[in-house]
N, C-alpha and C. Protein backbone atom coordinates (compact mmCIF):
# COMPACT_ATOMS: atom_id res chain seq x y z
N UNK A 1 118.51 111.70 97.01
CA UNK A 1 119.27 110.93 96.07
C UNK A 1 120.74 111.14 96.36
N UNK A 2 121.48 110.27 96.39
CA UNK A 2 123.23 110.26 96.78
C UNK A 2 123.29 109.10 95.44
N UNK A 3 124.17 109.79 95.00
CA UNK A 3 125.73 109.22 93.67
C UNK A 3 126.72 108.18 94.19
N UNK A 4 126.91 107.66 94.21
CA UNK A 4 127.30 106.19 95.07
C UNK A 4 128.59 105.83 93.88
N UNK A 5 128.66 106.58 92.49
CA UNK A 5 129.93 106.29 91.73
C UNK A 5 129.08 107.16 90.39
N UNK A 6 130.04 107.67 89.54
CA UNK A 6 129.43 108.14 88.34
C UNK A 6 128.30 107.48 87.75
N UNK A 7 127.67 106.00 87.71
CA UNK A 7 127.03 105.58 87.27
C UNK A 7 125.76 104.78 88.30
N UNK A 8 125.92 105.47 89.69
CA UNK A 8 125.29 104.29 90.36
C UNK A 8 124.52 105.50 91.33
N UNK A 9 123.23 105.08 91.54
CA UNK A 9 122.79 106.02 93.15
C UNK A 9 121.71 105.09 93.92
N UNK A 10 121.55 106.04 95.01
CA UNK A 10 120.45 105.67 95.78
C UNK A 10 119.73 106.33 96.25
N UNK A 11 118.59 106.02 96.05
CA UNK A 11 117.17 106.87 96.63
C UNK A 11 116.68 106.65 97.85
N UNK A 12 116.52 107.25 98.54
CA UNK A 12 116.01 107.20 100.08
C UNK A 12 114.90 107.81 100.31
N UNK A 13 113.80 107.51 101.01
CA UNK A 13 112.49 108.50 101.33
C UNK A 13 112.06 107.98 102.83
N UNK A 14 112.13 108.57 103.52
CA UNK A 14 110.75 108.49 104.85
C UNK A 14 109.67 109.67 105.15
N UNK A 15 109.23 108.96 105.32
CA UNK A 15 107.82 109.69 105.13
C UNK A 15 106.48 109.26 105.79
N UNK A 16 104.92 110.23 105.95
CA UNK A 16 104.18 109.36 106.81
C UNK A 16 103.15 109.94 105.73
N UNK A 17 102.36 108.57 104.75
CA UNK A 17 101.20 108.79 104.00
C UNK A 17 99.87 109.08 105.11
N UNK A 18 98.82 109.30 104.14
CA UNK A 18 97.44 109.46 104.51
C UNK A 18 96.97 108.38 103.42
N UNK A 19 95.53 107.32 103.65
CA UNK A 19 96.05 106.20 102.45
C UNK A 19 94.36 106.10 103.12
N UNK A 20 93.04 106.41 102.02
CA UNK A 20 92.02 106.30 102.15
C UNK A 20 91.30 105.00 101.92
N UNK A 21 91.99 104.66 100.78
CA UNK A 21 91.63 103.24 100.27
C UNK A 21 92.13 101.63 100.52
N UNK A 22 93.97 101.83 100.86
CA UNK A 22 94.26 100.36 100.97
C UNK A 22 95.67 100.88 101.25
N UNK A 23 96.48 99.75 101.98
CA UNK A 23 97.30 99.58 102.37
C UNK A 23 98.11 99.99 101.33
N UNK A 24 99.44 100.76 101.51
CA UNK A 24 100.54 100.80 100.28
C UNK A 24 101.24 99.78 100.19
N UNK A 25 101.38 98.73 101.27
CA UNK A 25 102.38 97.94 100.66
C UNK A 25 102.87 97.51 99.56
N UNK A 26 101.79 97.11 98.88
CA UNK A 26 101.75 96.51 97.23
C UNK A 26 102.38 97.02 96.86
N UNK A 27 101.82 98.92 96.65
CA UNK A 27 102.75 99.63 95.66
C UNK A 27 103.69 99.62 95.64
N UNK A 28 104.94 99.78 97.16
CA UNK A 28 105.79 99.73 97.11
C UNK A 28 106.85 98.23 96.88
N UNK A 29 106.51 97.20 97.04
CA UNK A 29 106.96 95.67 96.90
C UNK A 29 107.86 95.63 97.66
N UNK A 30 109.52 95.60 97.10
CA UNK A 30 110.34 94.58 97.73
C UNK A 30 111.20 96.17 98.10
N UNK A 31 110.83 97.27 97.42
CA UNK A 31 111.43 98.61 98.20
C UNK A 31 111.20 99.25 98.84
N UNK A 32 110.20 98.96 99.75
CA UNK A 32 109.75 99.78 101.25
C UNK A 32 108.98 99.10 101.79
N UNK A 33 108.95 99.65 103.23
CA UNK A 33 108.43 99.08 104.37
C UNK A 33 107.53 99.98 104.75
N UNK A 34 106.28 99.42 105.23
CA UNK A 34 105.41 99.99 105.40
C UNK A 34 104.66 99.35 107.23
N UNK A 35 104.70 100.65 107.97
CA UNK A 35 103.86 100.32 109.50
C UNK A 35 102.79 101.02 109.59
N UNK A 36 101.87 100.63 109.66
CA UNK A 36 100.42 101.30 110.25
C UNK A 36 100.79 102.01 111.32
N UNK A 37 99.90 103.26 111.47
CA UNK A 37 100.41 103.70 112.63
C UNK A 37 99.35 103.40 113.35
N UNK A 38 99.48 103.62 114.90
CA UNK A 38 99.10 102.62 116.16
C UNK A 38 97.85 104.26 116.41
N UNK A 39 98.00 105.16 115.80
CA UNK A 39 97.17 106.26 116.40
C UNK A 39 95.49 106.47 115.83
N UNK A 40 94.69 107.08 116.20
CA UNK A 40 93.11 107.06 115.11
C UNK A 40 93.16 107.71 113.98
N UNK A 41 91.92 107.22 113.33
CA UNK A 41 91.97 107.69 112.08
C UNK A 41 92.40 109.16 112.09
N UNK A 42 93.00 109.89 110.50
CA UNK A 42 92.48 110.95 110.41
C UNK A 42 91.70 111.05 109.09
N UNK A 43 90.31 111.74 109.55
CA UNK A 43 89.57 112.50 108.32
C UNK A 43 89.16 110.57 107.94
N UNK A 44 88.94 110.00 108.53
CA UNK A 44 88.37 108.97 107.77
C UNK A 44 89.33 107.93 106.65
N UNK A 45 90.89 108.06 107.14
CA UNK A 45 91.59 107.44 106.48
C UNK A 45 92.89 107.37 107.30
N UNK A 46 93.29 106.15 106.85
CA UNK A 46 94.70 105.25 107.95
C UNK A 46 95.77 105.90 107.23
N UNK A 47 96.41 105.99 108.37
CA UNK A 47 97.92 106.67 108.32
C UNK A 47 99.18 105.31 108.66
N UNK A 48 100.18 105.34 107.82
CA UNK A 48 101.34 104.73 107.32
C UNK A 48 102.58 105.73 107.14
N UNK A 49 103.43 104.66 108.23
CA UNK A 49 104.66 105.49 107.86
C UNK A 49 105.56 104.80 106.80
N UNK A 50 106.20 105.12 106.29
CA UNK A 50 106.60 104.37 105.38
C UNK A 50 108.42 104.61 104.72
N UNK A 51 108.77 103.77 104.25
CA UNK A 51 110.63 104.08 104.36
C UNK A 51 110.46 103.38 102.39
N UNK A 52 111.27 103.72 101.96
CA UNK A 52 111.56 103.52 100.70
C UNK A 52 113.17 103.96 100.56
N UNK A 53 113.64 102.92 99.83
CA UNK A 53 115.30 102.56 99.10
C UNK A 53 115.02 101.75 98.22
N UNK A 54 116.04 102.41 97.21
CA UNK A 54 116.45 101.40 96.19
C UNK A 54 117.43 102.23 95.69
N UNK A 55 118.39 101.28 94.70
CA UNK A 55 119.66 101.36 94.43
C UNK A 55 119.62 101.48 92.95
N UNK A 56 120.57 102.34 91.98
CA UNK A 56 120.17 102.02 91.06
C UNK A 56 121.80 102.36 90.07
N UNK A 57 121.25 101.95 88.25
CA UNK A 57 122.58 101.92 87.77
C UNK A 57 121.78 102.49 86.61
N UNK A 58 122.39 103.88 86.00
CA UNK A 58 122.19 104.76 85.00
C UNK A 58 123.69 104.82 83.73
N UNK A 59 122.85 105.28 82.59
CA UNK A 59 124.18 105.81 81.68
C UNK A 59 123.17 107.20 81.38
N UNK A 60 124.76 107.83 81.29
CA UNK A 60 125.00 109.25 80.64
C UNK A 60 124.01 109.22 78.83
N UNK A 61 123.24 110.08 79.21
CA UNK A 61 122.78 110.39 77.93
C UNK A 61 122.95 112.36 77.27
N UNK A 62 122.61 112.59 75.98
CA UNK A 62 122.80 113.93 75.77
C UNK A 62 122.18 114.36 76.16
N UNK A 63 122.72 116.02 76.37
CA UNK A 63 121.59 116.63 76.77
C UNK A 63 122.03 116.74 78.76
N UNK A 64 122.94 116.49 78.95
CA UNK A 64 123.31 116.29 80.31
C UNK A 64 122.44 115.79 81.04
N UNK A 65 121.66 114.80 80.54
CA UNK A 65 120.86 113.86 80.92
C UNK A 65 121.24 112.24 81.80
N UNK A 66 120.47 111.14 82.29
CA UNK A 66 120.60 110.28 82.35
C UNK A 66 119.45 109.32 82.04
N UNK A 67 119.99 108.38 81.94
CA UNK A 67 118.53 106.79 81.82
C UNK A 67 118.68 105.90 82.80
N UNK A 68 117.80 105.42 83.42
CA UNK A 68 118.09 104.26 84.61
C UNK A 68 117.84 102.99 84.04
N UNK A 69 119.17 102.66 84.17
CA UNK A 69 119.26 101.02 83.43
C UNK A 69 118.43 100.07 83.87
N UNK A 70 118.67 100.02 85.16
CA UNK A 70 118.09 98.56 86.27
C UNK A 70 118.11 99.98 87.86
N UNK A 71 116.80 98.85 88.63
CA UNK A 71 116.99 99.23 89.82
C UNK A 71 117.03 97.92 91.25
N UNK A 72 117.45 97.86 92.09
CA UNK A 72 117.05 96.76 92.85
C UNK A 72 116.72 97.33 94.68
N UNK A 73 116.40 96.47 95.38
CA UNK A 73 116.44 97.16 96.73
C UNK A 73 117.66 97.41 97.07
N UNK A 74 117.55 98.45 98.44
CA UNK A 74 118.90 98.60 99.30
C UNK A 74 118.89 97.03 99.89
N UNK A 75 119.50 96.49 100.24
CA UNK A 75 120.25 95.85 101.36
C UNK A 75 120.45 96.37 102.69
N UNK A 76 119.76 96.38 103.55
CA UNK A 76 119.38 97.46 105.03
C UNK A 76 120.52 96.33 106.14
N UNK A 77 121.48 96.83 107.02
CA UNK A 77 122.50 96.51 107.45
C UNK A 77 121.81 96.62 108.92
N UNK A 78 121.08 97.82 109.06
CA UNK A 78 120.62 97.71 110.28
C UNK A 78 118.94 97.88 110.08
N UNK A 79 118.28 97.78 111.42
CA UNK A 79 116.51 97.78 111.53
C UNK A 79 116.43 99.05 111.86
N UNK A 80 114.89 99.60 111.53
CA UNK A 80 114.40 101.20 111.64
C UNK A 80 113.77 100.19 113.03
N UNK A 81 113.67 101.74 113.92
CA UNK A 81 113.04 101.41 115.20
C UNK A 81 112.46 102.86 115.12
């Protein structure tokens, strides 16, 4: 997570699931990308690498807390290779 202004951040994840049942794409929608990987099963279930962003806009609550107002995708400037 990076703070992008007192009220604004962004979440970043890469990562490589184990996914027994179904593709993640769904779950993730319009905030990550999802590639099968090209290698064999393991243990009887497909492996996905997978990238997740999104951007988001919070207010200060008590308690030195926050709430997330809205979130939307990153905007990706360049391609993962």
């Amino acid at each position: 997570m990076k703070w992008i202004s007192p009220t604004r951040f962004v979440v970043s994840e890469e990562s490589q699931w184990q996914v027994k049942e179904r593709d993640p794409s769904a779950t993730l929608g319009q905030y990550g990308v999802v590639e099968k990987s090209e290698h064999e099963k393991e243990e009887s279930a497909d492996l996905y690498f997978v990238w997740f962003d999104a951007e988001g806009e919070c207010e200060l609550v008590p308690s030195d807390k926050a709430r997330v107002l809205s979130t939307h995708p990153v905007k990706k400037q360049e391609s993962r290779e």
